[in-house]
PDB file of N, CA and C in Angstrom:
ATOM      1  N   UNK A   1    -125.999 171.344 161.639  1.00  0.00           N
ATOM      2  CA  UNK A   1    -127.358 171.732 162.001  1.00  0.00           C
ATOM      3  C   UNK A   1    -128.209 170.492 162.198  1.00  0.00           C
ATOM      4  N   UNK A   2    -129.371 170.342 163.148  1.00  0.00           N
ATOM      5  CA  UNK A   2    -130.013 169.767 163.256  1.00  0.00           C
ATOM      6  C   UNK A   2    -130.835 169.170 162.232  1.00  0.00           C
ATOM      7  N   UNK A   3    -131.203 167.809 162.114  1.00  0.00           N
ATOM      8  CA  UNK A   3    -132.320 167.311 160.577  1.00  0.00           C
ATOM      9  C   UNK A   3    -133.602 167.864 160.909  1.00  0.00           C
ATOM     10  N   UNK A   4    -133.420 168.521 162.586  1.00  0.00           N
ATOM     11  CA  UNK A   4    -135.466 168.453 162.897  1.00  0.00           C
ATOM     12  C   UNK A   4    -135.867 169.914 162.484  1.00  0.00           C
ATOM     13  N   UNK A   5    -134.893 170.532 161.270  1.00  0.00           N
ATOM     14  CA  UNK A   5    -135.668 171.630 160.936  1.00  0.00           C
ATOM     15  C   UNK A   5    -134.729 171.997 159.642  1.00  0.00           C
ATOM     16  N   UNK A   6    -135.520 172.283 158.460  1.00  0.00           N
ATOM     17  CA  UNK A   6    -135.194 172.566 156.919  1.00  0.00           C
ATOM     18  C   UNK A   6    -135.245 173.431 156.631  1.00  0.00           C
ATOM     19  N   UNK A   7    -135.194 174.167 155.716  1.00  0.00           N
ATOM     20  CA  UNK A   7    -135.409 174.969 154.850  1.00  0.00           C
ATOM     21  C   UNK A   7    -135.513 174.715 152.860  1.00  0.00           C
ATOM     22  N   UNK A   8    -136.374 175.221 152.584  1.00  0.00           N
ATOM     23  CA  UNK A   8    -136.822 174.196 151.050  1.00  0.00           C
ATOM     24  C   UNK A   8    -137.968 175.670 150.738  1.00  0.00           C
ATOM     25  N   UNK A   9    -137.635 175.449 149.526  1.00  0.00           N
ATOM     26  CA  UNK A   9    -137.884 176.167 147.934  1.00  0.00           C
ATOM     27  C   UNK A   9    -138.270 175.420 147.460  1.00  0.00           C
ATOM     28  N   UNK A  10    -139.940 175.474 147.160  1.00  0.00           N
ATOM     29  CA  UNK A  10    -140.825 174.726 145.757  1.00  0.00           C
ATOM     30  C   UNK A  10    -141.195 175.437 145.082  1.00  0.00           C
ATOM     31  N   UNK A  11    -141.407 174.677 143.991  1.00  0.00           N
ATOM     32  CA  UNK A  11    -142.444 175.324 142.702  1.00  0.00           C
ATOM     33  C   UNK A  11    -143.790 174.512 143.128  1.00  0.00           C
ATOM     34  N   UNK A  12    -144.753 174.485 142.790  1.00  0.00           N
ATOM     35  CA  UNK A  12    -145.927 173.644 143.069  1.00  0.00           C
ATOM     36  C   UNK A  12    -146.933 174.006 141.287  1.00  0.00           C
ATOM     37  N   UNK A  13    -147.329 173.111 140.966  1.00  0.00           N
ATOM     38  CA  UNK A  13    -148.078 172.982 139.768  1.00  0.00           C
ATOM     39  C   UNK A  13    -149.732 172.326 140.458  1.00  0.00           C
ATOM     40  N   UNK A  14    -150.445 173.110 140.538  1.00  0.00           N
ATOM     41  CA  UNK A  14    -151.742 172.408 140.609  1.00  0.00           C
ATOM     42  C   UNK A  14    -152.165 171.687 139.901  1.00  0.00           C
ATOM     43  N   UNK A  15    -153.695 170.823 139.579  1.00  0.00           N
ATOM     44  CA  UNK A  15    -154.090 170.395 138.541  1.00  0.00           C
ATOM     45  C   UNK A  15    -155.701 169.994 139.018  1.00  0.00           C
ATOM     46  N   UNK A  16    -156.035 169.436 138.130  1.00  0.00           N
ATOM     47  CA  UNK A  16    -157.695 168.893 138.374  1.00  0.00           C
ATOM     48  C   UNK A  16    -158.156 168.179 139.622  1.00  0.00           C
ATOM     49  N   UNK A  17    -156.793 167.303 140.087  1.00  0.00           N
ATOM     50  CA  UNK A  17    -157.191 166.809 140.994  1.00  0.00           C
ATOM     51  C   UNK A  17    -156.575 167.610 142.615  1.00  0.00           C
ATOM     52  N   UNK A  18    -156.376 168.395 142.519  1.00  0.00           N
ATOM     53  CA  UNK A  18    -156.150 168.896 144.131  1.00  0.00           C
ATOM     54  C   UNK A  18    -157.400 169.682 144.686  1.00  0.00           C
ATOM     55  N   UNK A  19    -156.759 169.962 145.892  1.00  0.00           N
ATOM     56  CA  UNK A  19    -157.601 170.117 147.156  1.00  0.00           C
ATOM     57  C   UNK A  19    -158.077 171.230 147.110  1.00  0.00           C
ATOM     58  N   UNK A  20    -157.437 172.157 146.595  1.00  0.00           N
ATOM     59  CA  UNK A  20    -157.838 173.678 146.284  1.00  0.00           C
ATOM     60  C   UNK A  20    -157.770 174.353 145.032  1.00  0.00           C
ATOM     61  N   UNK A  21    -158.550 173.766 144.175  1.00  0.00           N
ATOM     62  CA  UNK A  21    -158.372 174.404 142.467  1.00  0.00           C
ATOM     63  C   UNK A  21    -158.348 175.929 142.091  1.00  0.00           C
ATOM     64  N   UNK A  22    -157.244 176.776 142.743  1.00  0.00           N
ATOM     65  CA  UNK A  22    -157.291 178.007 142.555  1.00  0.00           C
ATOM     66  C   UNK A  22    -155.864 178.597 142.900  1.00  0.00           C
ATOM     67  N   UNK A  23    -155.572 179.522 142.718  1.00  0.00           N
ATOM     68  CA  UNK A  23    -153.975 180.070 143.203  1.00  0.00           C
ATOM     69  C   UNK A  23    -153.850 181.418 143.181  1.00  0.00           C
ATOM     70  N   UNK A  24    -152.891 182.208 143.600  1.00  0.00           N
ATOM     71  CA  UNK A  24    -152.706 183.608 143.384  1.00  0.00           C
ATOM     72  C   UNK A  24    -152.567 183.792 141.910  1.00  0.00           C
ATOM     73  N   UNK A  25    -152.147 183.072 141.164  1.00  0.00           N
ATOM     74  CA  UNK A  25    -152.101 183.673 139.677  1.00  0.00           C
ATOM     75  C   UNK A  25    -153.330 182.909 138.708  1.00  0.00           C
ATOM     76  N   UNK A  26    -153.954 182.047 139.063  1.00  0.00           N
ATOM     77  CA  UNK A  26    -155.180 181.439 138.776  1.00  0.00           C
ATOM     78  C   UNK A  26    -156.464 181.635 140.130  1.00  0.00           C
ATOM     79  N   UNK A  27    -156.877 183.045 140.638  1.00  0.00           N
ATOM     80  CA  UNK A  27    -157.776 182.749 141.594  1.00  0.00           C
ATOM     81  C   UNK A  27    -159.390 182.159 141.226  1.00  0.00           C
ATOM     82  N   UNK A  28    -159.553 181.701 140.302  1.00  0.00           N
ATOM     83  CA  UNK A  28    -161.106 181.069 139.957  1.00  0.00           C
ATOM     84  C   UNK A  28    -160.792 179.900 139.512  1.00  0.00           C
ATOM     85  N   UNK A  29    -159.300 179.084 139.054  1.00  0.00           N
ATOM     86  CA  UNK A  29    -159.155 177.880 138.877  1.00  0.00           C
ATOM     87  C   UNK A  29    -159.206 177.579 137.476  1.00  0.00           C
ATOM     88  N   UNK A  30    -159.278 178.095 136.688  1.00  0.00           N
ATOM     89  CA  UNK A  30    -159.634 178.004 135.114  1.00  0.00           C
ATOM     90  C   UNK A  30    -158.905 177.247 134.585  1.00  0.00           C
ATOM     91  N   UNK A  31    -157.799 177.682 134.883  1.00  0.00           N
ATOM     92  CA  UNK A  31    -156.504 176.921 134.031  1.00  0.00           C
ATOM     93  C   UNK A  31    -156.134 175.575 134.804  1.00  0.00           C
ATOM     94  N   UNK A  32    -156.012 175.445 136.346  1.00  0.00           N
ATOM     95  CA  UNK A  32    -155.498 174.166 137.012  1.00  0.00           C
ATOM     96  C   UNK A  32    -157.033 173.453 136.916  1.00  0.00           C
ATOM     97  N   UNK A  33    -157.774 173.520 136.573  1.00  0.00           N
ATOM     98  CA  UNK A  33    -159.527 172.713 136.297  1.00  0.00           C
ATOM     99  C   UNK A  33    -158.969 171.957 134.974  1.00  0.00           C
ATOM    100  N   UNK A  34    -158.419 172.607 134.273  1.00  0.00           N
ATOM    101  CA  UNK A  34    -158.447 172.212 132.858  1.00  0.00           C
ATOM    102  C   UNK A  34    -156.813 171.477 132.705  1.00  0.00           C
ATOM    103  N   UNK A  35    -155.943 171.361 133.555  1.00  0.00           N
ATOM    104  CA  UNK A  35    -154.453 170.951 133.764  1.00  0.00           C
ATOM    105  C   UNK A  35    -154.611 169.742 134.694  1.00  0.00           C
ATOM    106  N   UNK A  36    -154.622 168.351 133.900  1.00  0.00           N
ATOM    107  CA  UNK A  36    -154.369 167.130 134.253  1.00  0.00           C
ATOM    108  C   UNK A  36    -153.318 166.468 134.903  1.00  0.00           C
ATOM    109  N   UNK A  37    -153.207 165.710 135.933  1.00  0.00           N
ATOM    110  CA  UNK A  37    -151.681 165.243 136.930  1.00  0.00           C
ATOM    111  C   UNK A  37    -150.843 165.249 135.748  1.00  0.00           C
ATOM    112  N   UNK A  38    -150.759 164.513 135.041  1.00  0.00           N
ATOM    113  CA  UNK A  38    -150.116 164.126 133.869  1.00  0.00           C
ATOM    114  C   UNK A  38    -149.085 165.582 133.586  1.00  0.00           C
ATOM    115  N   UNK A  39    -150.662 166.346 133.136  1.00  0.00           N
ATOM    116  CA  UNK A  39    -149.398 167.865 132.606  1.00  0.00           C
ATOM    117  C   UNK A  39    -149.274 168.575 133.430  1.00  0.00           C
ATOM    118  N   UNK A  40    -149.243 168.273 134.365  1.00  0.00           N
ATOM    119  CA  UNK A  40    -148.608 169.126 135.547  1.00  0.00           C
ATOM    120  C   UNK A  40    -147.025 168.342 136.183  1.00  0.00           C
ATOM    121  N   UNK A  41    -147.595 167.174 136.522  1.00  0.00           N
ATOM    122  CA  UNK A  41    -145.964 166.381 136.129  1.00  0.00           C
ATOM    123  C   UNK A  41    -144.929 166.481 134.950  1.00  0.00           C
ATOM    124  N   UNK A  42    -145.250 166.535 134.094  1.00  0.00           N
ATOM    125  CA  UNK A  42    -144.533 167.052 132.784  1.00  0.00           C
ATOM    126  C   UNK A  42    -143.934 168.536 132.644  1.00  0.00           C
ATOM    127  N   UNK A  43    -144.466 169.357 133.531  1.00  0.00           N
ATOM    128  CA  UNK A  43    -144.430 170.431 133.612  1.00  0.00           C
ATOM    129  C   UNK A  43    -142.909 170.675 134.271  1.00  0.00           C
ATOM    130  N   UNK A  44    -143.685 169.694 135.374  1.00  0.00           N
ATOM    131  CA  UNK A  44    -142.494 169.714 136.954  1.00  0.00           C
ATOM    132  C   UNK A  44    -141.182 168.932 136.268  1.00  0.00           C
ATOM    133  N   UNK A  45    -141.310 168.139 135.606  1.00  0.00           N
ATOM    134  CA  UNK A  45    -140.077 167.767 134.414  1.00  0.00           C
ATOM    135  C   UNK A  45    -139.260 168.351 133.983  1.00  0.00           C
ATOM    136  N   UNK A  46    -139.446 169.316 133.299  1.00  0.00           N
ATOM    137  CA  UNK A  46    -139.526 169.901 132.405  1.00  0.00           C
ATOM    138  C   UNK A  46    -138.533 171.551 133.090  1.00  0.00           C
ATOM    139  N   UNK A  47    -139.130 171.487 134.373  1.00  0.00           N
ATOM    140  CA  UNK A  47    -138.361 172.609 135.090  1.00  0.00           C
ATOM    141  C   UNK A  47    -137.222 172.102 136.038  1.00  0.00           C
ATOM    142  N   UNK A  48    -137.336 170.822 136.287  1.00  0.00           N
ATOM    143  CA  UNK A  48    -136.274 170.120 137.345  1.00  0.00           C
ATOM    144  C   UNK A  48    -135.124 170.202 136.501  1.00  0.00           C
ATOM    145  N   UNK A  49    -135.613 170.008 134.401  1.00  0.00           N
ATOM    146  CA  UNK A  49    -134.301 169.685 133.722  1.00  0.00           C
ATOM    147  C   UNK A  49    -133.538 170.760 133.698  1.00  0.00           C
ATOM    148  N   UNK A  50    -134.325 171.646 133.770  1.00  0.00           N
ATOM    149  CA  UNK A  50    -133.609 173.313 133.546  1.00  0.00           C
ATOM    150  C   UNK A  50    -132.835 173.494 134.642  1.00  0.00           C
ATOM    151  N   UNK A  51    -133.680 173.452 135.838  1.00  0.00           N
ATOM    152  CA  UNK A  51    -132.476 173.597 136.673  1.00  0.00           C
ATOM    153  C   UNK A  51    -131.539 172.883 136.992  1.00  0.00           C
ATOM    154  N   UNK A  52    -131.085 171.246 136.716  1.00  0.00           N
ATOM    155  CA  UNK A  52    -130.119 170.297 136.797  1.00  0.00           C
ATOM    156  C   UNK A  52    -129.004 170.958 135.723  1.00  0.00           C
ATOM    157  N   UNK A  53    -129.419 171.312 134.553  1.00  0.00           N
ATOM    158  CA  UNK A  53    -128.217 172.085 133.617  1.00  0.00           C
ATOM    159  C   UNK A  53    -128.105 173.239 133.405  1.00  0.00           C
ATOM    160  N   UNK A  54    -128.561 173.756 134.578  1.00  0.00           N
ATOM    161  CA  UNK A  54    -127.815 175.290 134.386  1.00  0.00           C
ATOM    162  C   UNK A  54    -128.958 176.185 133.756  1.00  0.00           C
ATOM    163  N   UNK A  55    -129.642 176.163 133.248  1.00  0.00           N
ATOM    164  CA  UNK A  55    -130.608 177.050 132.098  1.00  0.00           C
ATOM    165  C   UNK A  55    -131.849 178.213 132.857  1.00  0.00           C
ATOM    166  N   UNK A  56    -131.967 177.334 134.129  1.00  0.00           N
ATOM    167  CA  UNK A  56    -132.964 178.146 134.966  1.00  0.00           C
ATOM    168  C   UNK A  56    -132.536 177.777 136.363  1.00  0.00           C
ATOM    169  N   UNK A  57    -132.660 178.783 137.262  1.00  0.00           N
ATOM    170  CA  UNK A  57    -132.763 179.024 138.642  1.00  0.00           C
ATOM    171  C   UNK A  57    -134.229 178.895 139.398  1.00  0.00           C
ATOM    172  N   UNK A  58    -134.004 178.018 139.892  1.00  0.00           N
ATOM    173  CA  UNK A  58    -135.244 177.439 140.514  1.00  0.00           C
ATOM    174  C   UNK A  58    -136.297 179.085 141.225  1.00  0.00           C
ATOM    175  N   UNK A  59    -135.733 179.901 141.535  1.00  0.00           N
ATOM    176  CA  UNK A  59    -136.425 180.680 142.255  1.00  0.00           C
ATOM    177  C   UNK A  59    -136.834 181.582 141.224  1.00  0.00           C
ATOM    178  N   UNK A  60    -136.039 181.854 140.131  1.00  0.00           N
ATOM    179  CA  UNK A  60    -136.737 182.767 139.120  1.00  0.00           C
ATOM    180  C   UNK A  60    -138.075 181.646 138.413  1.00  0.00           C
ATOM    181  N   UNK A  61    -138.033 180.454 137.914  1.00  0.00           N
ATOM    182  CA  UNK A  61    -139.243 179.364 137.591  1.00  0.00           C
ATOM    183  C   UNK A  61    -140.160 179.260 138.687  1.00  0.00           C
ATOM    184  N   UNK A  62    -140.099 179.673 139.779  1.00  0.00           N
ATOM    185  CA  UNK A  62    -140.883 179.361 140.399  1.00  0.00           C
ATOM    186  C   UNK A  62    -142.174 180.762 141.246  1.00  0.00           C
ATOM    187  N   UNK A  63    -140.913 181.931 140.791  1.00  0.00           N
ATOM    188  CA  UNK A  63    -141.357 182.921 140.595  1.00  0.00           C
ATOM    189  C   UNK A  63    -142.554 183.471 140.165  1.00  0.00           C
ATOM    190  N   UNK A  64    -142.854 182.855 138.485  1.00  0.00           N
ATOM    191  CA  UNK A  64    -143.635 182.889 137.708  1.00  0.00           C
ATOM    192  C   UNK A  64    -144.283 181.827 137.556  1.00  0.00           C
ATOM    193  N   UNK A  65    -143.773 180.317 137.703  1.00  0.00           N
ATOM    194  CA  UNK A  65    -144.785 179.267 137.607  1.00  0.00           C
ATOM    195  C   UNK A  65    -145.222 178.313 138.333  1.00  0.00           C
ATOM    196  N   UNK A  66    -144.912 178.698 139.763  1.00  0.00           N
ATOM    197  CA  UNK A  66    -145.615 178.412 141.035  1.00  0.00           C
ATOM    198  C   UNK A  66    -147.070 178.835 141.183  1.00  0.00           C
ATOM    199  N   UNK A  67    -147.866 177.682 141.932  1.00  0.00           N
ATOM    200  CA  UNK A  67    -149.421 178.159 142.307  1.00  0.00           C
ATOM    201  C   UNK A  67    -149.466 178.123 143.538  1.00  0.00           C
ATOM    202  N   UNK A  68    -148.600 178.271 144.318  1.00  0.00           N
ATOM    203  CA  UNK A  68    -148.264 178.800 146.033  1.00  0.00           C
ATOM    204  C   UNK A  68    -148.118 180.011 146.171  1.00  0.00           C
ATOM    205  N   UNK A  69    -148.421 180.441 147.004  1.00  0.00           N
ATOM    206  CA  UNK A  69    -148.009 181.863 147.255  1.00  0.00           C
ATOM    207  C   UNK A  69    -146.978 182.209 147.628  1.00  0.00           C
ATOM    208  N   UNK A  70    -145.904 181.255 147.634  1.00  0.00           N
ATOM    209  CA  UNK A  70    -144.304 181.332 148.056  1.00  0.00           C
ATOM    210  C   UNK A  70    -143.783 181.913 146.511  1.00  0.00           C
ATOM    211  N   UNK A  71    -144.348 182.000 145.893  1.00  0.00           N
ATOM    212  CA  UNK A  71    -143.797 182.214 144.225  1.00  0.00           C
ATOM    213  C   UNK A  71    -143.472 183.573 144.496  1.00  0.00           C
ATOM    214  N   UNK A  72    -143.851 184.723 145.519  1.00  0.00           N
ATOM    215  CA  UNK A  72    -143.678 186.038 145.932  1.00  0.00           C
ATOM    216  C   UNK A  72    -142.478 185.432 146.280  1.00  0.00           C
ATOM    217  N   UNK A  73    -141.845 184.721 146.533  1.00  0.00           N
ATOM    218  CA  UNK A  73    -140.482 184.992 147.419  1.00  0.00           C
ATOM    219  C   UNK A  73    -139.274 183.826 146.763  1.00  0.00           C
ATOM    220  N   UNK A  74    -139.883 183.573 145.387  1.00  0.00           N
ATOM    221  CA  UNK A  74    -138.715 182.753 144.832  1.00  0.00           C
ATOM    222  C   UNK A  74    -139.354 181.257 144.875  1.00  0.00           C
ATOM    223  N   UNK A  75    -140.475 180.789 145.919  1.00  0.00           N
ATOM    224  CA  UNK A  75    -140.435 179.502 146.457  1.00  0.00           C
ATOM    225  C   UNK A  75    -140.114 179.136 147.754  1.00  0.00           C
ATOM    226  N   UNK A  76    -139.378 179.895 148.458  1.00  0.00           N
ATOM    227  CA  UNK A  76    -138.839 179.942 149.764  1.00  0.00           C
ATOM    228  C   UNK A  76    -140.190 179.681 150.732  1.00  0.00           C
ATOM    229  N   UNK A  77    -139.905 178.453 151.373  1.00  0.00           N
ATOM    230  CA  UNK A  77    -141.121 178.548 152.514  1.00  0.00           C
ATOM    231  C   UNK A  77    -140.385 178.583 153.927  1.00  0.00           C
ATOM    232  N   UNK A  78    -138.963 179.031 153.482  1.00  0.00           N
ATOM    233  CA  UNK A  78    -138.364 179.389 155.518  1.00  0.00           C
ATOM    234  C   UNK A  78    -138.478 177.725 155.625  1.00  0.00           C
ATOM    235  N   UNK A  79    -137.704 177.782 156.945  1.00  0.00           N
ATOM    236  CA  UNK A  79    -137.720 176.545 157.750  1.00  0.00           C
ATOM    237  C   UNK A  79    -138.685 176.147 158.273  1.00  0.00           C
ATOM    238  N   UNK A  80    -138.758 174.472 158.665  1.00  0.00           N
ATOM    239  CA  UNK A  80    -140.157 174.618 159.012  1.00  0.00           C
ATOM    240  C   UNK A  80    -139.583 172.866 159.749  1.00  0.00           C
ATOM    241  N   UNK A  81    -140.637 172.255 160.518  1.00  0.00           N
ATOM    242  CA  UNK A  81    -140.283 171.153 161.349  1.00  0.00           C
ATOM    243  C   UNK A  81    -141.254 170.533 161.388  1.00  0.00           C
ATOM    244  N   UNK A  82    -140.554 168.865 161.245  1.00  0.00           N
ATOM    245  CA  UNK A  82    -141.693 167.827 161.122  1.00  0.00           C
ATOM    246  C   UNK A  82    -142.976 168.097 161.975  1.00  0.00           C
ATOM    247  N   UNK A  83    -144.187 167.797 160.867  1.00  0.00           N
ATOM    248  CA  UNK A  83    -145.157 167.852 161.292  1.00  0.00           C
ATOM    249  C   UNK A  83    -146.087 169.102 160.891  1.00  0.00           C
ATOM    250  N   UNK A  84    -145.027 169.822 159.834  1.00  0.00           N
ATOM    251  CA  UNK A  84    -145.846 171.004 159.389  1.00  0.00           C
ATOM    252  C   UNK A  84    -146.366 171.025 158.153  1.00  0.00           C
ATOM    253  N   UNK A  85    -145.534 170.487 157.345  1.00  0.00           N
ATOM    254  CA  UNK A  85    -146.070 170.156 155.920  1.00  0.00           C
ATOM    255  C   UNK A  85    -146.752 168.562 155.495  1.00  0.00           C
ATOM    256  N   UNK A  86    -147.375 168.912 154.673  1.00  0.00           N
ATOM    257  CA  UNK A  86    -148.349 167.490 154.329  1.00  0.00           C
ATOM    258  C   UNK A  86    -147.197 166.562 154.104  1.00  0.00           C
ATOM    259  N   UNK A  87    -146.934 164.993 154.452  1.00  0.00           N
ATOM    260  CA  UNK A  87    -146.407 163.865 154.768  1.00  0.00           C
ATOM    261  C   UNK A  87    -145.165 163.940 153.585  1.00  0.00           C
ATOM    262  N   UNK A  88    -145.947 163.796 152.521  1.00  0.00           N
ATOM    263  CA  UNK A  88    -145.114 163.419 151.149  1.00  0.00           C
ATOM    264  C   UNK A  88    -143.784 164.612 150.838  1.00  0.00           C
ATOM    265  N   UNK A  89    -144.418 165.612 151.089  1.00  0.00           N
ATOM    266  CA  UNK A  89    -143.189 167.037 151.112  1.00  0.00           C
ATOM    267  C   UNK A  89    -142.542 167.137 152.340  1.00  0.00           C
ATOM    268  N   UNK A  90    -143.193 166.646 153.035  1.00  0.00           N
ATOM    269  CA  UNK A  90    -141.937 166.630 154.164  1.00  0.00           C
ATOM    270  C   UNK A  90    -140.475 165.552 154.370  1.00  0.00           C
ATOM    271  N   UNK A  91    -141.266 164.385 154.202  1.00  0.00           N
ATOM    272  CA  UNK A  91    -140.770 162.872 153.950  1.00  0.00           C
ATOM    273  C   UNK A  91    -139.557 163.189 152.806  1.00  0.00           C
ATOM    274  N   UNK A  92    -139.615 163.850 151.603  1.00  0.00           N
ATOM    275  CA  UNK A  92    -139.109 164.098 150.726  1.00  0.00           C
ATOM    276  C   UNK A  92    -137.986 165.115 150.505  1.00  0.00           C
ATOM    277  N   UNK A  93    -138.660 166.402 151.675  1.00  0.00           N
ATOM    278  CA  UNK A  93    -137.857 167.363 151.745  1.00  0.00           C
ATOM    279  C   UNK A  93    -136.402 166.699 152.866  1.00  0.00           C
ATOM    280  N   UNK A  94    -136.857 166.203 153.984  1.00  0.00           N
ATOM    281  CA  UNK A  94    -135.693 165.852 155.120  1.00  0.00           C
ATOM    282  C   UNK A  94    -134.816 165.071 154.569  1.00  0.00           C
ATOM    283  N   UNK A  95    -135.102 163.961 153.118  1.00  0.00           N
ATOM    284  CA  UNK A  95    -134.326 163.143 153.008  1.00  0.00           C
ATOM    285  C   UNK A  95    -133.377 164.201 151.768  1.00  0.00           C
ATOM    286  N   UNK A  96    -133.747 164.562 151.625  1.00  0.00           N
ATOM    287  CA  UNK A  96    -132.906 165.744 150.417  1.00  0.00           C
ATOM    288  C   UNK A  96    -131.571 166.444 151.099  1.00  0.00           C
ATOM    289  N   UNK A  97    -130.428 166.208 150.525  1.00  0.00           N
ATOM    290  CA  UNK A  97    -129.400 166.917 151.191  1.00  0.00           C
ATOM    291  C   UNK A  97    -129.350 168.816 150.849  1.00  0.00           C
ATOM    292  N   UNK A  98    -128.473 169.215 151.925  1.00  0.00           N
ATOM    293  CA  UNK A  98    -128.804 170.794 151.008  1.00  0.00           C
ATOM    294  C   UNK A  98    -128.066 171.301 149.925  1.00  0.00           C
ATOM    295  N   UNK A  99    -129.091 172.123 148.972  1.00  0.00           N
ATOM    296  CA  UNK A  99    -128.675 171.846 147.567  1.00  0.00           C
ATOM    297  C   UNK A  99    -128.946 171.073 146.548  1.00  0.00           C
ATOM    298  N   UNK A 100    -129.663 170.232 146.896  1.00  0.00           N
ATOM    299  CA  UNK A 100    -130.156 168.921 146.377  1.00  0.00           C
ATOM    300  C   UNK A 100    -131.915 169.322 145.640  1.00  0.00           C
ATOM    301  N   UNK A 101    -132.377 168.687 144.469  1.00  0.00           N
ATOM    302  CA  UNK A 101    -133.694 168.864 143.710  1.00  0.00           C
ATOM    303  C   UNK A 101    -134.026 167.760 144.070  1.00  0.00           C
ATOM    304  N   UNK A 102    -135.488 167.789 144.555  1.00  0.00           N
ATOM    305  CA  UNK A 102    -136.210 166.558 144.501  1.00  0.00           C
ATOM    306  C   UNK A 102    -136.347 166.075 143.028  1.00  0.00           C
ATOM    307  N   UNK A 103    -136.988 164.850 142.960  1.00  0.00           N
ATOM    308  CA  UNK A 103    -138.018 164.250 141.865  1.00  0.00           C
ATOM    309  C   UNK A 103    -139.279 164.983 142.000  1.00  0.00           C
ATOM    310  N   UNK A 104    -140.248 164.972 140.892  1.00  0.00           N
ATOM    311  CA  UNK A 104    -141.587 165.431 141.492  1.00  0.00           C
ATOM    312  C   UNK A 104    -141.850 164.800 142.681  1.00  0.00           C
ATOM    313  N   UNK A 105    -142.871 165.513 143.470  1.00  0.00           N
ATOM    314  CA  UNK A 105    -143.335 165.028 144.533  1.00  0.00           C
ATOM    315  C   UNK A 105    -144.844 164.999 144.715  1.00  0.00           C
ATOM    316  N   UNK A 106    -145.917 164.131 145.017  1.00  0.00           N
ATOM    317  CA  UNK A 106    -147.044 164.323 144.703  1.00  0.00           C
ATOM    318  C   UNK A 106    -147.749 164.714 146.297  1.00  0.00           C
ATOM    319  N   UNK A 107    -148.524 165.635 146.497  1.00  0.00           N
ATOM    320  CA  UNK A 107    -149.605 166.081 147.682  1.00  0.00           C
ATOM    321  C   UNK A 107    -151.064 166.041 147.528  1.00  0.00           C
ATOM    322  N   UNK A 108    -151.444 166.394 148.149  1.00  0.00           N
ATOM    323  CA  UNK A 108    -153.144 166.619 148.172  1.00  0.00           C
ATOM    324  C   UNK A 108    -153.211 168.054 147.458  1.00  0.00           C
ATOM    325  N   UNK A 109    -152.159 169.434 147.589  1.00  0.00           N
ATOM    326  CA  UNK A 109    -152.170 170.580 147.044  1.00  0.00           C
ATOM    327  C   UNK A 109    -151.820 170.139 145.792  1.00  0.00           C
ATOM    328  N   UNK A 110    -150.870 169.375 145.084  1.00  0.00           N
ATOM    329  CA  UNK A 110    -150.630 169.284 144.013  1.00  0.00           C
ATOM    330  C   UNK A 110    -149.317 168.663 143.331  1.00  0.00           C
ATOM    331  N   UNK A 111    -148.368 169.040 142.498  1.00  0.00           N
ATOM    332  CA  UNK A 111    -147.366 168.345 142.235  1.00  0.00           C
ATOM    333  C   UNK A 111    -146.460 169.173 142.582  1.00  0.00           C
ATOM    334  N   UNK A 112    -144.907 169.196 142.728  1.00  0.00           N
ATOM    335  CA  UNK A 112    -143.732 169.738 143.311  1.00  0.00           C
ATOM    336  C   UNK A 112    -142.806 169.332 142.721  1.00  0.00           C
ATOM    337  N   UNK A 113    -141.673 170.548 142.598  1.00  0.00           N
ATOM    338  CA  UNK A 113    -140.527 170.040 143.187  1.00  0.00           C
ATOM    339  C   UNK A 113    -139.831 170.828 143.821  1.00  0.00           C
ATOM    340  N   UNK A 114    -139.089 170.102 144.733  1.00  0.00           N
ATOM    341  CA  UNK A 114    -138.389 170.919 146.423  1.00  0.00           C
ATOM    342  C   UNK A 114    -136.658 171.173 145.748  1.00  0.00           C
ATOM    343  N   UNK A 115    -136.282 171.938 146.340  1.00  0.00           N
ATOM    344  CA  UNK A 115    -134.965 172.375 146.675  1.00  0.00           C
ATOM    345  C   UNK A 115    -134.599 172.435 147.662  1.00  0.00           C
ATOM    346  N   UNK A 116    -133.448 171.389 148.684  1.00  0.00           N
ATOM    347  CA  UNK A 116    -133.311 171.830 149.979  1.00  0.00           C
ATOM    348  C   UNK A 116    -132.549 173.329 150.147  1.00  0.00           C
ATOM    349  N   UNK A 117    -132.866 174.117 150.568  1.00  0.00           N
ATOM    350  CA  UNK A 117    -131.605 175.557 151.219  1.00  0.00           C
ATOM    351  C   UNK A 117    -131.015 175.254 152.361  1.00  0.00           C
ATOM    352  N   UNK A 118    -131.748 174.409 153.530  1.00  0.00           N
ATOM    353  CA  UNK A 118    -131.087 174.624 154.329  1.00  0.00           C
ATOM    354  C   UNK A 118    -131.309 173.470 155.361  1.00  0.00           C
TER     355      UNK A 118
END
């Protein structure tokens, strides 16, 4: 398959400092106002370890502790081609083989981590 189009599963953790302090499971921001980069990276830690040993499936964690609205669908954001996602998740996602967990990843929406699918 071609590199000029992916497919990738995130979790996304907001925090104090992003672009849109609110989410489908936080819509007034209460909790990501009061959730520092710091513990939101720690967070994203914390779930990358689970899924590297087996303990959690990225789409059930992300299910419930995603602040995207992809959390309806596991994390799944479908395929998508340079130039659609903000720089850092994209840059991050193409170099990811499939099957592969990013490191956190940092955006203007917030902190990550990607799963390539496809």
């Amino acid at each position: 398959m071609s590199a000029e189009k992916v497919r990738a599963s995130h979790l996304l953790v907001k925090h104090e400092g992003s672009r849109r302090p609110a989410s489908w499971k936080d819509p007034e921001g209460k909790v990501i106002r009061r959730t520092s980069r710091n513990d939101a990276v720690a967070k994203l830690k914390a779930f990358r370890a689970d899924v590297l040993s087996g303990r959690a499936q990225m789409a059930d964690l992300a299910a419930v502790h995603s602040d995207c609205n992809s959390a309806k669908r596991g994390g799944d954001l479908g395929w998508f081609s340079r130039g659609q996602m903000q720089e850092a998740f994209e840059k991050a996602t193409f170099e990811l083989k499939v099957g592969e967990l990013s490191e956190v990843v940092e955006t203007d929406s917030g902190a990550h981590i990607i799963l390539r699918t496809g």
